[in-house]
N, C-alpha and C. Protein backbone atom coordinates (compact mmCIF):
# COMPACT_ATOMS: atom_id res chain seq x y z
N UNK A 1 156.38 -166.28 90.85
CA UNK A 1 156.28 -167.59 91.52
C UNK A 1 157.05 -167.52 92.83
N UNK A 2 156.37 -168.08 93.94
CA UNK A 2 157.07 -167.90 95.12
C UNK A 2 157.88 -168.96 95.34
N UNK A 3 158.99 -169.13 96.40
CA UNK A 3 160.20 -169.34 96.71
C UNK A 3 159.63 -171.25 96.87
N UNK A 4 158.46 -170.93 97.48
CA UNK A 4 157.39 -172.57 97.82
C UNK A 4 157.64 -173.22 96.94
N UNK A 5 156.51 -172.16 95.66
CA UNK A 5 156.23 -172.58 94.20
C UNK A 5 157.38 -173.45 93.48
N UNK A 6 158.52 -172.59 93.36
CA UNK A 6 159.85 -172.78 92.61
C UNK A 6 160.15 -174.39 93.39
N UNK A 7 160.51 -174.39 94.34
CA UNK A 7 161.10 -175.64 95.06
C UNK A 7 160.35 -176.97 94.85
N UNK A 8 158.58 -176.76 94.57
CA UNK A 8 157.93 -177.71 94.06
C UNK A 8 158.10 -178.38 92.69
N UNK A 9 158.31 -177.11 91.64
CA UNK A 9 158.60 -177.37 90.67
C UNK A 9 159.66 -177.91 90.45
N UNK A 10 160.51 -177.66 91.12
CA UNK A 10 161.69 -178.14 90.56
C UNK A 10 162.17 -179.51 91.25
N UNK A 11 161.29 -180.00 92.37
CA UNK A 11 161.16 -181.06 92.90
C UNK A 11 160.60 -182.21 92.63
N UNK A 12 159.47 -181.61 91.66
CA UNK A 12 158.50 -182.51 90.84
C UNK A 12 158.88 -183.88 90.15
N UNK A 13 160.13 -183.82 89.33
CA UNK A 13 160.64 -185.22 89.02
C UNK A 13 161.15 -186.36 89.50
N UNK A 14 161.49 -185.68 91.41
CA UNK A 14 161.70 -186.47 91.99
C UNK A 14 160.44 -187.76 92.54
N UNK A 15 159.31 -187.28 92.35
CA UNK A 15 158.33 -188.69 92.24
C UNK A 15 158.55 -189.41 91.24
N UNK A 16 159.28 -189.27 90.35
CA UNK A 16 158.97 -190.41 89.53
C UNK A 16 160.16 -191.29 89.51
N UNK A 17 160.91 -191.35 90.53
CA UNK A 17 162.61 -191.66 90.73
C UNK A 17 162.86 -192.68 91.86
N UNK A 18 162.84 -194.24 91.32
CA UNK A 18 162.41 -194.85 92.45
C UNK A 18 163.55 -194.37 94.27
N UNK A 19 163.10 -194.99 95.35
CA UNK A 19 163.53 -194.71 96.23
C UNK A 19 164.98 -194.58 96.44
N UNK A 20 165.77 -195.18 95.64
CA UNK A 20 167.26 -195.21 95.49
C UNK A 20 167.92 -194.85 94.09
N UNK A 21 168.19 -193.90 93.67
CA UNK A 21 168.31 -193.78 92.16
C UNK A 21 170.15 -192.85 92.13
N UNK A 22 170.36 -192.90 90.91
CA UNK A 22 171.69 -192.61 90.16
C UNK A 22 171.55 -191.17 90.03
N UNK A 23 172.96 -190.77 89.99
CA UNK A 23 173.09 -189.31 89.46
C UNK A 23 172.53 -189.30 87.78
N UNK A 24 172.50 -190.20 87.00
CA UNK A 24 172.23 -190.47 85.73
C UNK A 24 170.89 -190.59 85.85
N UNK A 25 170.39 -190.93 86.46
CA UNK A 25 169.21 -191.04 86.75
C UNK A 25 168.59 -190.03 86.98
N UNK A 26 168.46 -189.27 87.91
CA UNK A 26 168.19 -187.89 87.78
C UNK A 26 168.16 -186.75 86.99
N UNK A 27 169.36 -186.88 86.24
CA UNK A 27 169.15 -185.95 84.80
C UNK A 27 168.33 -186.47 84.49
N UNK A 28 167.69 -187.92 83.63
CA UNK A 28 167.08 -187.92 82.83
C UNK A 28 166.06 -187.71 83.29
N UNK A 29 165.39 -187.78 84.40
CA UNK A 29 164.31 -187.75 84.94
C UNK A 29 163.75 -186.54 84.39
N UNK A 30 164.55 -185.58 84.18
CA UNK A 30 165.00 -184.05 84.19
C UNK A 30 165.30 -182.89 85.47
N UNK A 31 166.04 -183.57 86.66
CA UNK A 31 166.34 -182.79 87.33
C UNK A 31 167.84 -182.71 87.05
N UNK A 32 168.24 -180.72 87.46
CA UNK A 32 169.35 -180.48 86.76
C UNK A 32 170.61 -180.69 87.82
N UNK A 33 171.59 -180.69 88.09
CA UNK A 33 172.65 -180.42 88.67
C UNK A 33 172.65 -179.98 90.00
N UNK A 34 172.31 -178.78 89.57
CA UNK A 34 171.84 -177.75 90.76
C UNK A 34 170.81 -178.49 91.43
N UNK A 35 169.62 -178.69 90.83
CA UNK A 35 168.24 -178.82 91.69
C UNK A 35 168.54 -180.60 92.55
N UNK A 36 169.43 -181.25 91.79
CA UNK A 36 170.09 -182.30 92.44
C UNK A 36 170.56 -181.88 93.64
N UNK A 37 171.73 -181.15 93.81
CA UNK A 37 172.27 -180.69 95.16
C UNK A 37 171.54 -179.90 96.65
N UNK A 38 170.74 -178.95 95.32
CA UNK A 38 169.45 -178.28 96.72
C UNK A 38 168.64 -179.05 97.32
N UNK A 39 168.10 -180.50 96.46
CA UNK A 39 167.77 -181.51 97.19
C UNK A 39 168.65 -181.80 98.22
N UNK A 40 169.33 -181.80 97.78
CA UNK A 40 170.52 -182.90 99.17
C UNK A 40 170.44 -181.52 99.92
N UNK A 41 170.63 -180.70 100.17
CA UNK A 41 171.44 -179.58 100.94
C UNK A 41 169.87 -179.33 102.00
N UNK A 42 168.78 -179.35 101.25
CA UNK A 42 167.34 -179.33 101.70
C UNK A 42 167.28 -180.66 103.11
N UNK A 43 167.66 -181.81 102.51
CA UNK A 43 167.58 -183.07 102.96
C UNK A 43 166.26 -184.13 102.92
N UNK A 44 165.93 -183.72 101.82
CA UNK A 44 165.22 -184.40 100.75
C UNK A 44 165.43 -185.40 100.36
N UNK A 45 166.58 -185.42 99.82
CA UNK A 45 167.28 -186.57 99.73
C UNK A 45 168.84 -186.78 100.26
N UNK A 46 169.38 -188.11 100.46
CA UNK A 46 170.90 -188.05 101.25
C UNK A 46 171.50 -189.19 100.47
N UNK A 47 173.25 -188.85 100.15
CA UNK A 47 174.07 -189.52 99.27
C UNK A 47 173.94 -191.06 100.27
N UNK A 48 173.90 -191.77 99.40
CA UNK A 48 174.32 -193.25 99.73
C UNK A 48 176.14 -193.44 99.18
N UNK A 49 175.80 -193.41 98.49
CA UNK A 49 177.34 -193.36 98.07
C UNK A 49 177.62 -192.28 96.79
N UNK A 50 179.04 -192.60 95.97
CA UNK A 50 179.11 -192.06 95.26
C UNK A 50 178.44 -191.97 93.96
N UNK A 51 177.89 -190.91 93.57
CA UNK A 51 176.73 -190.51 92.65
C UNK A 51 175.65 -191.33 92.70
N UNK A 52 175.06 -191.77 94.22
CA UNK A 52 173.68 -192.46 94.46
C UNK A 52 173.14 -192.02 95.47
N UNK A 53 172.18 -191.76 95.37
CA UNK A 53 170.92 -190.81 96.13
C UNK A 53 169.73 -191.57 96.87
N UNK A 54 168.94 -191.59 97.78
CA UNK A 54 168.12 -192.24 98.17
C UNK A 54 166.90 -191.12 98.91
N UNK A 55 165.50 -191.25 98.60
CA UNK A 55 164.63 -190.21 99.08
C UNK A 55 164.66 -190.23 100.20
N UNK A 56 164.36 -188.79 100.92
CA UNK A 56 164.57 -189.25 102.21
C UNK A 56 162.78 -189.54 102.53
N UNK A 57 162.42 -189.60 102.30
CA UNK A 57 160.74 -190.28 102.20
C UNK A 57 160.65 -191.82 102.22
N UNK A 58 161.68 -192.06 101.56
CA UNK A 58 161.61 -193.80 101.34
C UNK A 58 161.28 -194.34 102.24
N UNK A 59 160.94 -195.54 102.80
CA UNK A 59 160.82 -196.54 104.18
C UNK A 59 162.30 -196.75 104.62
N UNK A 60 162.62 -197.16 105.73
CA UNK A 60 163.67 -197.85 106.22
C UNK A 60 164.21 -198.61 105.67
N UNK A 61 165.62 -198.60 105.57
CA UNK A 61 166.33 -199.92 104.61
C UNK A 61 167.85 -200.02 105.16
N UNK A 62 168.61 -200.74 104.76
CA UNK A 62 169.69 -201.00 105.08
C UNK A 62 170.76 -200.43 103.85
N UNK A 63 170.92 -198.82 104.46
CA UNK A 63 171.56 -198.49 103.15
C UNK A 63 172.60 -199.31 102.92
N UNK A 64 173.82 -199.10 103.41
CA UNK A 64 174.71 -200.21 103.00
C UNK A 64 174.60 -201.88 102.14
N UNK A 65 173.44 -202.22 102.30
CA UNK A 65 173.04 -203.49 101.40
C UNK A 65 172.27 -202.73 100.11
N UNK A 66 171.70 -201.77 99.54
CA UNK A 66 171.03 -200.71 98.94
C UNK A 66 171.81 -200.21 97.79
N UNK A 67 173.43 -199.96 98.63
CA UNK A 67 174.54 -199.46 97.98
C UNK A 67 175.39 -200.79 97.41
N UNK A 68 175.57 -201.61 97.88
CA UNK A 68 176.26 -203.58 97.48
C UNK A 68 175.38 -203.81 96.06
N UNK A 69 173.72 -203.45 96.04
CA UNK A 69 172.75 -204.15 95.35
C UNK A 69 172.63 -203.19 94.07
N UNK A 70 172.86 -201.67 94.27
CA UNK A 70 173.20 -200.43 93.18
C UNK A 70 174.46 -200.95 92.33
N UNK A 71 175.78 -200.96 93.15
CA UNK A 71 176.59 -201.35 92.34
C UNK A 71 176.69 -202.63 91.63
N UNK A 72 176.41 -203.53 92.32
CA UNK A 72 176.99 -205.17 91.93
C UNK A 72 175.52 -205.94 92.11
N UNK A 73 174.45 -205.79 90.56
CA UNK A 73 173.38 -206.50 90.60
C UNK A 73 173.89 -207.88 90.80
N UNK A 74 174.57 -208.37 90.21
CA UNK A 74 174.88 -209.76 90.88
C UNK A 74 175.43 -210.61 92.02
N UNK A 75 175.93 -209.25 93.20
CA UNK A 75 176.28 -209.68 94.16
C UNK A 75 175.39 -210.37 95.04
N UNK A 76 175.81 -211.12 95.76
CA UNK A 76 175.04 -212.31 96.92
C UNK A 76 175.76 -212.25 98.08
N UNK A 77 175.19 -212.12 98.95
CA UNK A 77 175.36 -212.08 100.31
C UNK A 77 176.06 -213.69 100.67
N UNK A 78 176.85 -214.19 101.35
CA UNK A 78 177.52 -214.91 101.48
C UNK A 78 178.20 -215.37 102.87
N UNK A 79 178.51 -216.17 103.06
CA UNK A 79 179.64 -216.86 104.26
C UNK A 79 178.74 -216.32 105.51
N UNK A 80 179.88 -215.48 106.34
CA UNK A 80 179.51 -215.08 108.16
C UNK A 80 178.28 -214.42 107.75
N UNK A 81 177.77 -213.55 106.44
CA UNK A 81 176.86 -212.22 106.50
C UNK A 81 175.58 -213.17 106.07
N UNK A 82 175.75 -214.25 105.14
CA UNK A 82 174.17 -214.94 104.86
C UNK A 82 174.18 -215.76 106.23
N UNK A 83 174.71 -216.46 107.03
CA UNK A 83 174.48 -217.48 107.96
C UNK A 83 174.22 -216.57 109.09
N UNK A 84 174.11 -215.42 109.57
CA UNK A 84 173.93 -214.55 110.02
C UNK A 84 172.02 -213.91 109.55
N UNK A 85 172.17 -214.30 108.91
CA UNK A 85 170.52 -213.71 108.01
C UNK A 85 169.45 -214.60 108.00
N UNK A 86 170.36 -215.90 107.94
CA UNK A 86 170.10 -217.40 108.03
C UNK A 86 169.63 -217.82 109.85
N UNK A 87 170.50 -217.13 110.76
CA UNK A 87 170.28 -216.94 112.43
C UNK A 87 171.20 -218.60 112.63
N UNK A 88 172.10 -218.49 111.62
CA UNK A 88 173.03 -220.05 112.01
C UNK A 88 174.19 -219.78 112.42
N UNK A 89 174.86 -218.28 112.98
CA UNK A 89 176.03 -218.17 113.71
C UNK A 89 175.62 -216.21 114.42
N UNK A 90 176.15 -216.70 115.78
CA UNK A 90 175.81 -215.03 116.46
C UNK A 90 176.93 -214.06 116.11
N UNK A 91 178.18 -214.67 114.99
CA UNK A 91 179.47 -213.60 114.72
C UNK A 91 178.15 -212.63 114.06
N UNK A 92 178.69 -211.41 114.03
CA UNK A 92 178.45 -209.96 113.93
C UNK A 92 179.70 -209.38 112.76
N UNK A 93 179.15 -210.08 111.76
CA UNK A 93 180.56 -209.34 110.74
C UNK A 93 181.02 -208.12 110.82
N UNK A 94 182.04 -207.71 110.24
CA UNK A 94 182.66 -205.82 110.76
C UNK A 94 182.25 -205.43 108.90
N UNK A 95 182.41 -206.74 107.70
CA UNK A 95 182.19 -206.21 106.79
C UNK A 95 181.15 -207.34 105.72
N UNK A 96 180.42 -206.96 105.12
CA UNK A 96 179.50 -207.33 104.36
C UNK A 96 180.28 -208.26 103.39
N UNK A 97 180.07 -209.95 103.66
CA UNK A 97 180.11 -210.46 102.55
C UNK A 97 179.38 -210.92 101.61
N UNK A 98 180.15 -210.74 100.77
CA UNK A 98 179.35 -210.79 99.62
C UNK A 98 180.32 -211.36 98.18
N UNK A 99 179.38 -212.09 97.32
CA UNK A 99 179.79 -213.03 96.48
C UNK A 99 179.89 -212.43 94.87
N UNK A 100 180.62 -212.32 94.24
CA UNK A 100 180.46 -212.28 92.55
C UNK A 100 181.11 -213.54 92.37
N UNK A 101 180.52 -213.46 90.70
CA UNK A 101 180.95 -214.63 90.00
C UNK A 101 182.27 -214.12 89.27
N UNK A 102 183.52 -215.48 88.96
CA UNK A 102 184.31 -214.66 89.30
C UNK A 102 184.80 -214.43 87.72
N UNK A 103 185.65 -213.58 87.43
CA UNK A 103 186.00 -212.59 86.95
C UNK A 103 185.38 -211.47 87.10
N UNK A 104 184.08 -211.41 87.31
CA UNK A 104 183.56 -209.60 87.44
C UNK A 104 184.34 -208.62 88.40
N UNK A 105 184.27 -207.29 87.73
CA UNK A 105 185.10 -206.55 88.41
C UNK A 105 184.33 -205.84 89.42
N UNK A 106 185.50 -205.46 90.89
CA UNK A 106 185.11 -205.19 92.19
C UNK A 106 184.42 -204.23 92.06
N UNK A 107 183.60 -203.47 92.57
CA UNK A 107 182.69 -202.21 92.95
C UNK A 107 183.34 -201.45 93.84
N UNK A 108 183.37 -200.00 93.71
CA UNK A 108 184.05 -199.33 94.86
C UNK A 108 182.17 -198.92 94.95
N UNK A 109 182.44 -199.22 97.07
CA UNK A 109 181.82 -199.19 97.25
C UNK A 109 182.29 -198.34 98.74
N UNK A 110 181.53 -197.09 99.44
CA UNK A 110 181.52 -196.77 100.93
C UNK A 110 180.95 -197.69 101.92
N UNK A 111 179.99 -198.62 101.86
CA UNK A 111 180.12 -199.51 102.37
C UNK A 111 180.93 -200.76 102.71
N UNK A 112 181.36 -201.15 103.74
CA UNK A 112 182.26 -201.93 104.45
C UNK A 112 182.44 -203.78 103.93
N UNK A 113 182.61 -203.81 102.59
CA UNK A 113 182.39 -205.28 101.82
C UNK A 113 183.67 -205.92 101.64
N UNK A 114 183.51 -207.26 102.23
CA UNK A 114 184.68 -208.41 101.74
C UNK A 114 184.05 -209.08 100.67
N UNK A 115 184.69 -208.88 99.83
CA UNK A 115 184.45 -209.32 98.01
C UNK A 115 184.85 -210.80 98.15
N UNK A 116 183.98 -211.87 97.41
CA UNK A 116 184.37 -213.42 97.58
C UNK A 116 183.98 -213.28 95.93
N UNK A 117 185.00 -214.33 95.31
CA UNK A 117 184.59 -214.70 93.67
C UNK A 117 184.49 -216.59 93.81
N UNK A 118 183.42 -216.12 93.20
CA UNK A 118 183.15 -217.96 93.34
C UNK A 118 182.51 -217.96 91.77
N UNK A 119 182.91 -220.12 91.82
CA UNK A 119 182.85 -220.34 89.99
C UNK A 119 181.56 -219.50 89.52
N UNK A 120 182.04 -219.38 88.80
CA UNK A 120 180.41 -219.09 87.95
C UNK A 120 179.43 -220.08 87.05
N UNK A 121 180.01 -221.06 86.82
CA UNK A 121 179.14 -222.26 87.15
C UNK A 121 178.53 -223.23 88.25
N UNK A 122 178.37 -222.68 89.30
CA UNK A 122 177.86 -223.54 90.36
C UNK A 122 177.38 -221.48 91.02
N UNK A 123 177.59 -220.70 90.50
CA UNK A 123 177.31 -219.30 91.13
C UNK A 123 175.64 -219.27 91.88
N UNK A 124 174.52 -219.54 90.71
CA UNK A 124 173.30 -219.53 90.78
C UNK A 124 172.80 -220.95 92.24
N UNK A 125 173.38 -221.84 92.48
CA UNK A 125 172.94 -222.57 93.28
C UNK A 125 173.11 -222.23 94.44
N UNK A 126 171.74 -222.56 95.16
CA UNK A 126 171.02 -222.10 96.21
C UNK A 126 171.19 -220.27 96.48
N UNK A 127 170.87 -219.78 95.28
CA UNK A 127 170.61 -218.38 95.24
C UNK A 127 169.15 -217.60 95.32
N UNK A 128 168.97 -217.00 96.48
CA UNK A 128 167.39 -216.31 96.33
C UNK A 128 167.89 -215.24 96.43
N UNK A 129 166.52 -214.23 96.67
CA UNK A 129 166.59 -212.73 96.91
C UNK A 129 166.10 -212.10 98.03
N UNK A 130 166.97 -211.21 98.31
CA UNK A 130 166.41 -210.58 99.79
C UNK A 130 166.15 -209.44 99.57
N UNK A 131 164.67 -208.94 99.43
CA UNK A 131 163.59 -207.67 99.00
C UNK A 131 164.58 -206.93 100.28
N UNK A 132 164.81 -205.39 99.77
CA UNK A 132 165.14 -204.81 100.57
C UNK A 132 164.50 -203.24 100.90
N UNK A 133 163.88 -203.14 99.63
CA UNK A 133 163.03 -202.28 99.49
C UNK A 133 161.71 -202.34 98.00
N UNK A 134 161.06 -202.15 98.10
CA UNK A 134 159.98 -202.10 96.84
C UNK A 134 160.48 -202.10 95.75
N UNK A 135 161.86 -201.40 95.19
CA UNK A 135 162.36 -201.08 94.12
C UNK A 135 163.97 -201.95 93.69
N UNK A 136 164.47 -202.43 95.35
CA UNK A 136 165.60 -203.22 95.07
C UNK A 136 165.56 -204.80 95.68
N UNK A 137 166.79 -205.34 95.55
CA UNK A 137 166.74 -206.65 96.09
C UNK A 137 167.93 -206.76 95.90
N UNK A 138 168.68 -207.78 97.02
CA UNK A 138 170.12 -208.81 96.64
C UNK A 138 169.90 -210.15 97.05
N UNK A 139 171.24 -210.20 96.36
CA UNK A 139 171.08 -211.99 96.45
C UNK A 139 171.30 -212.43 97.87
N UNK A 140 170.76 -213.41 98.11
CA UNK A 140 171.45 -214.08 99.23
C UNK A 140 171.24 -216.00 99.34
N UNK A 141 172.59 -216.29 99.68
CA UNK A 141 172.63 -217.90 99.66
C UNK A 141 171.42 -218.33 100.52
N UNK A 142 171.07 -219.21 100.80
CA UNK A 142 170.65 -220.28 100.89
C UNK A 142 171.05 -220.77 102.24
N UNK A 143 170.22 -221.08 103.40
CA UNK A 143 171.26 -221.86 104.42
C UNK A 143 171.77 -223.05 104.23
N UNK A 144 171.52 -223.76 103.35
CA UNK A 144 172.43 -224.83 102.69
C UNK A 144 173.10 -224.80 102.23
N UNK A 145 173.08 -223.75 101.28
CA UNK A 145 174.45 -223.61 100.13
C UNK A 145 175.51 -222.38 101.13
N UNK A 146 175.02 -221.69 102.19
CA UNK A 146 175.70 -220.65 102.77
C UNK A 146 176.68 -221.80 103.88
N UNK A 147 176.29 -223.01 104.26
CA UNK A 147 177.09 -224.05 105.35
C UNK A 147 178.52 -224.69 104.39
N UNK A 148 177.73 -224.98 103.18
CA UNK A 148 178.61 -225.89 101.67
C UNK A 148 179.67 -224.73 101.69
N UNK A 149 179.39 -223.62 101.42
CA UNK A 149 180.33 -222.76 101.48
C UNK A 149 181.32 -222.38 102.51
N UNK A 150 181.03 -222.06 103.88
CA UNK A 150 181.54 -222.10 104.87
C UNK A 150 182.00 -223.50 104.95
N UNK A 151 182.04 -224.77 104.79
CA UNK A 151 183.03 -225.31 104.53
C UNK A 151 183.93 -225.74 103.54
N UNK A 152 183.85 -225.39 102.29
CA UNK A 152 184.70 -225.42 101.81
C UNK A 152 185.59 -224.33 101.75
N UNK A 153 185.58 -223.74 102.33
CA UNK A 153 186.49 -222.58 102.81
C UNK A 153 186.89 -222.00 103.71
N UNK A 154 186.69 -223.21 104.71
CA UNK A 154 187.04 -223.37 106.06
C UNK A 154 188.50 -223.26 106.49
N UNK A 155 189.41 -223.47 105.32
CA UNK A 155 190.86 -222.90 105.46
C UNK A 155 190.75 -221.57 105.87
N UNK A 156 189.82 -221.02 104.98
CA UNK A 156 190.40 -218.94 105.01
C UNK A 156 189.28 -218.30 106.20
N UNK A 157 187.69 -219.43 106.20
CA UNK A 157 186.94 -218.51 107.09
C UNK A 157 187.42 -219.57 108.57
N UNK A 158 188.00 -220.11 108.47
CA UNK A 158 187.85 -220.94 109.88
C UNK A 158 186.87 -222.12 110.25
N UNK A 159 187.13 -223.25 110.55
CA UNK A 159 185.95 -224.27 110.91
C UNK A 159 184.96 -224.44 112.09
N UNK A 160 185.25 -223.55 112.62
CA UNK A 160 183.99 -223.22 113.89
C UNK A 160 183.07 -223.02 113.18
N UNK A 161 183.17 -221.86 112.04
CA UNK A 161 182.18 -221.24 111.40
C UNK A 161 180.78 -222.32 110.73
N UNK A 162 181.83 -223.02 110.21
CA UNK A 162 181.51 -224.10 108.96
C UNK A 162 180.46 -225.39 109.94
N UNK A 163 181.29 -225.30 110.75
CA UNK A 163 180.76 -226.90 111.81
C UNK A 163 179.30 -226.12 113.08
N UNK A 164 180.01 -224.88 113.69
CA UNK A 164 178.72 -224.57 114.21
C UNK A 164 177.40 -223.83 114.18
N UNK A 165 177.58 -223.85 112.31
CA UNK A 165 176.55 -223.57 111.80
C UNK A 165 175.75 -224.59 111.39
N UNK A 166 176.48 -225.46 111.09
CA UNK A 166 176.09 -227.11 110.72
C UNK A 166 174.98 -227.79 111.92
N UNK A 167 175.54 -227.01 113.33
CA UNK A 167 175.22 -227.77 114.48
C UNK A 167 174.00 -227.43 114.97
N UNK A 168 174.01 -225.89 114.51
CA UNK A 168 172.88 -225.07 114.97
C UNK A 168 171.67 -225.79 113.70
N UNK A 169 171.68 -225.83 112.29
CA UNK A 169 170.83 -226.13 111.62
C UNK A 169 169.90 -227.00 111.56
N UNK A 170 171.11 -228.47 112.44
CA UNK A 170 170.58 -229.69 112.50
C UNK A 170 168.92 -229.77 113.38
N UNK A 171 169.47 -228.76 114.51
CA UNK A 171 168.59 -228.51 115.58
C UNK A 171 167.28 -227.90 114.84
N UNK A 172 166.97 -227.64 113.86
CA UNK A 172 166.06 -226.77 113.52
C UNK A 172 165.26 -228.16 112.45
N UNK A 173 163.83 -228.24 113.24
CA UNK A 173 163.03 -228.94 112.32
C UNK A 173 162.86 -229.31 111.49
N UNK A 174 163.14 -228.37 109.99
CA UNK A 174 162.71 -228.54 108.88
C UNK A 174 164.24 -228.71 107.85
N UNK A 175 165.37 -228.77 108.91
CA UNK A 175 166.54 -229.60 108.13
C UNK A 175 166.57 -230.82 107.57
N UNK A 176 166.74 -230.86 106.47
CA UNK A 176 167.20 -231.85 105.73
C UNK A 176 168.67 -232.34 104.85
N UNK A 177 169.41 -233.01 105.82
CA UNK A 177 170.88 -233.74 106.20
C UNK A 177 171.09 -234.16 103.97
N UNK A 178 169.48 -234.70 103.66
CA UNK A 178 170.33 -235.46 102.48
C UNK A 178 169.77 -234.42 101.39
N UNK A 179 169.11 -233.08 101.57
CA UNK A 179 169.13 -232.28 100.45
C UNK A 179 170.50 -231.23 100.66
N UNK A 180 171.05 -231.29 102.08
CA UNK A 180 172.27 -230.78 102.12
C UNK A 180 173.32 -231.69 100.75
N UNK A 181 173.31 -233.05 101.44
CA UNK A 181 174.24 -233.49 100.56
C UNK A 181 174.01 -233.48 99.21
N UNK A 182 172.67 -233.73 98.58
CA UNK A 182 173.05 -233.01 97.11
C UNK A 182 173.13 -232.17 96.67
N UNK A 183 172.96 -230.94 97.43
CA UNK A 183 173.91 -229.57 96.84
C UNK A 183 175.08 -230.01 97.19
N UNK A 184 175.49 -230.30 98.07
CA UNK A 184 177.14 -230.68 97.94
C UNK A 184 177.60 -231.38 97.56
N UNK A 185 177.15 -232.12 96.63
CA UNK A 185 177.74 -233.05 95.41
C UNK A 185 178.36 -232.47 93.98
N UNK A 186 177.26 -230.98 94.42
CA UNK A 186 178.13 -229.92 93.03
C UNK A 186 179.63 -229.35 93.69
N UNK A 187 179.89 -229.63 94.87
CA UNK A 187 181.21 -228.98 95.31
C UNK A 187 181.94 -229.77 96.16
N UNK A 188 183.02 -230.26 95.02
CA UNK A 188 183.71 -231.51 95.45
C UNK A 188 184.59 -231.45 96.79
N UNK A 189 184.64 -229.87 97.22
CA UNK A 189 185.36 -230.17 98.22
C UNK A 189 184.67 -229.85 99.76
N UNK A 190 183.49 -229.54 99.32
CA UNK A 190 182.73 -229.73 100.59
C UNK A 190 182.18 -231.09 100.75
N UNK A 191 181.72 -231.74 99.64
CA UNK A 191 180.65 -232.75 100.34
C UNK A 191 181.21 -233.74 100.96
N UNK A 192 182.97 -234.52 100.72
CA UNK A 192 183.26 -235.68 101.70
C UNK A 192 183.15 -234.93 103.41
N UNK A 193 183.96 -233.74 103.51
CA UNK A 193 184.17 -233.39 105.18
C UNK A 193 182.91 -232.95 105.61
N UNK A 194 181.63 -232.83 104.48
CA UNK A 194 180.26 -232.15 105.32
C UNK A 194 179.88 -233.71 105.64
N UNK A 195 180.14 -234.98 104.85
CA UNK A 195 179.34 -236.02 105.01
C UNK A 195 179.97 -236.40 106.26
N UNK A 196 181.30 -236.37 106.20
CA UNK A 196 181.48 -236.61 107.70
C UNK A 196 181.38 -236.08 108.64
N UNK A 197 181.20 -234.83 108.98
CA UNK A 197 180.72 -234.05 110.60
C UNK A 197 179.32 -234.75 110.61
N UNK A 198 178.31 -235.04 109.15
CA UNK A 198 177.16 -235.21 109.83
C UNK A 198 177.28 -236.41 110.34
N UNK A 199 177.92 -237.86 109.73
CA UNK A 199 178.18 -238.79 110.26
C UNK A 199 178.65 -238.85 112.04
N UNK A 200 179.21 -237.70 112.39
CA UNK A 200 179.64 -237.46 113.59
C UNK A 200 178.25 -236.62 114.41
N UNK A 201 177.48 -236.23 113.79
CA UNK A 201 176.46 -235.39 114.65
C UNK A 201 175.24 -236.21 114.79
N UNK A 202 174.86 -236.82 113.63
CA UNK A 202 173.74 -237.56 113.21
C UNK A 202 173.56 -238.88 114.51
């Protein structure tokens, strides 16, 4: 068998391994150790992080959100990084926030993440998903529930954040001032100071 032959074969399990997969993952697939690394060394495939792999065939993606969504299925994109995704503030975060519910434990992650723990009863509201590739997805708030948030935590992120995201939203057509306020009726300490900026903008 030629040198071609061998490299096919032993490459073969990598189709069946979606675009981002585990070192665990790969054994079972049945690729061994070795044929793991000659991939990488080939550049076939390239580490995302620690013991996570991504084809290099795959489409374009944002490894760093790839690697947040591998470790921490329940993480959600959050604060400056959803209102940013949202196009409701031009800050340029330096690190990925992102939300667990809280007690879960942190992820070491090579990507650049500020960890936020929020209740885990009010966790799921205004939570969707942001497809990031065919095979993954993360969470991400809501531009309603991502403003509720930015202000009630306008002590630690600052109130520019909170208010001129508020300001920018208003401007946008398909805002609605009183489905804001009943999500913020689940969070007692946003909804009096959100009712009043709008009282002041409105």
């Amino acid at each position: 068998m030629g040198s071609a032959d061998r490299s096919e074969t032993e490459s073969a399990p990598l189709g069946i391994l979606p675009a981002t997969f585990s070192y665990s993952q790969a054994l079972e697939a049945g690729l061994s150790e070795w044929q793991l690394y000659q991939l990488r060394d080939q550049g076939i495939i390239e580490p995302v992080g620690r013991g996570l792999y991504r084809r290099h065939d795959a489409d374009g993606a944002d490894i760093d959100l790839i690697e947040v969504a591998h470790r921490a299925p329940s993480a959600t994109l959050c604060l400056t990084t959803a209102l940013a995704r949202h196009g409701l503030t031009d800050e340029i975060p330096s690190r990925i926030d992102a939300a667990l519910p809280r007690g879960r434990h942190r992820p070491a992650t090579t990507a650049p993440v500020a960890w936020h723990w929020f209740d885990p009863a009010t966790f799921e509201i205004g939570r969707t998903e942001l497809q990031l590739d065919p095979d993954t997805s993360i969470g991400l708030y809501s531009a309603e529930r991502s403003i509720i948030d930015a202000v009630r935590l306008r002590h630690r992120e600052g109130p520019d954040l909170a208010y001129a995201a508020l300001r920018r939203w208003l401007r946008r057509g398909n805002a609605s001032p009183a489905k804001l306020l009943r999500m913020a009726r689940q969070f007692p300490r946003a909804e009096r100071p959100l009712r009043e900026a709008l009282e002041i903008l409105l």
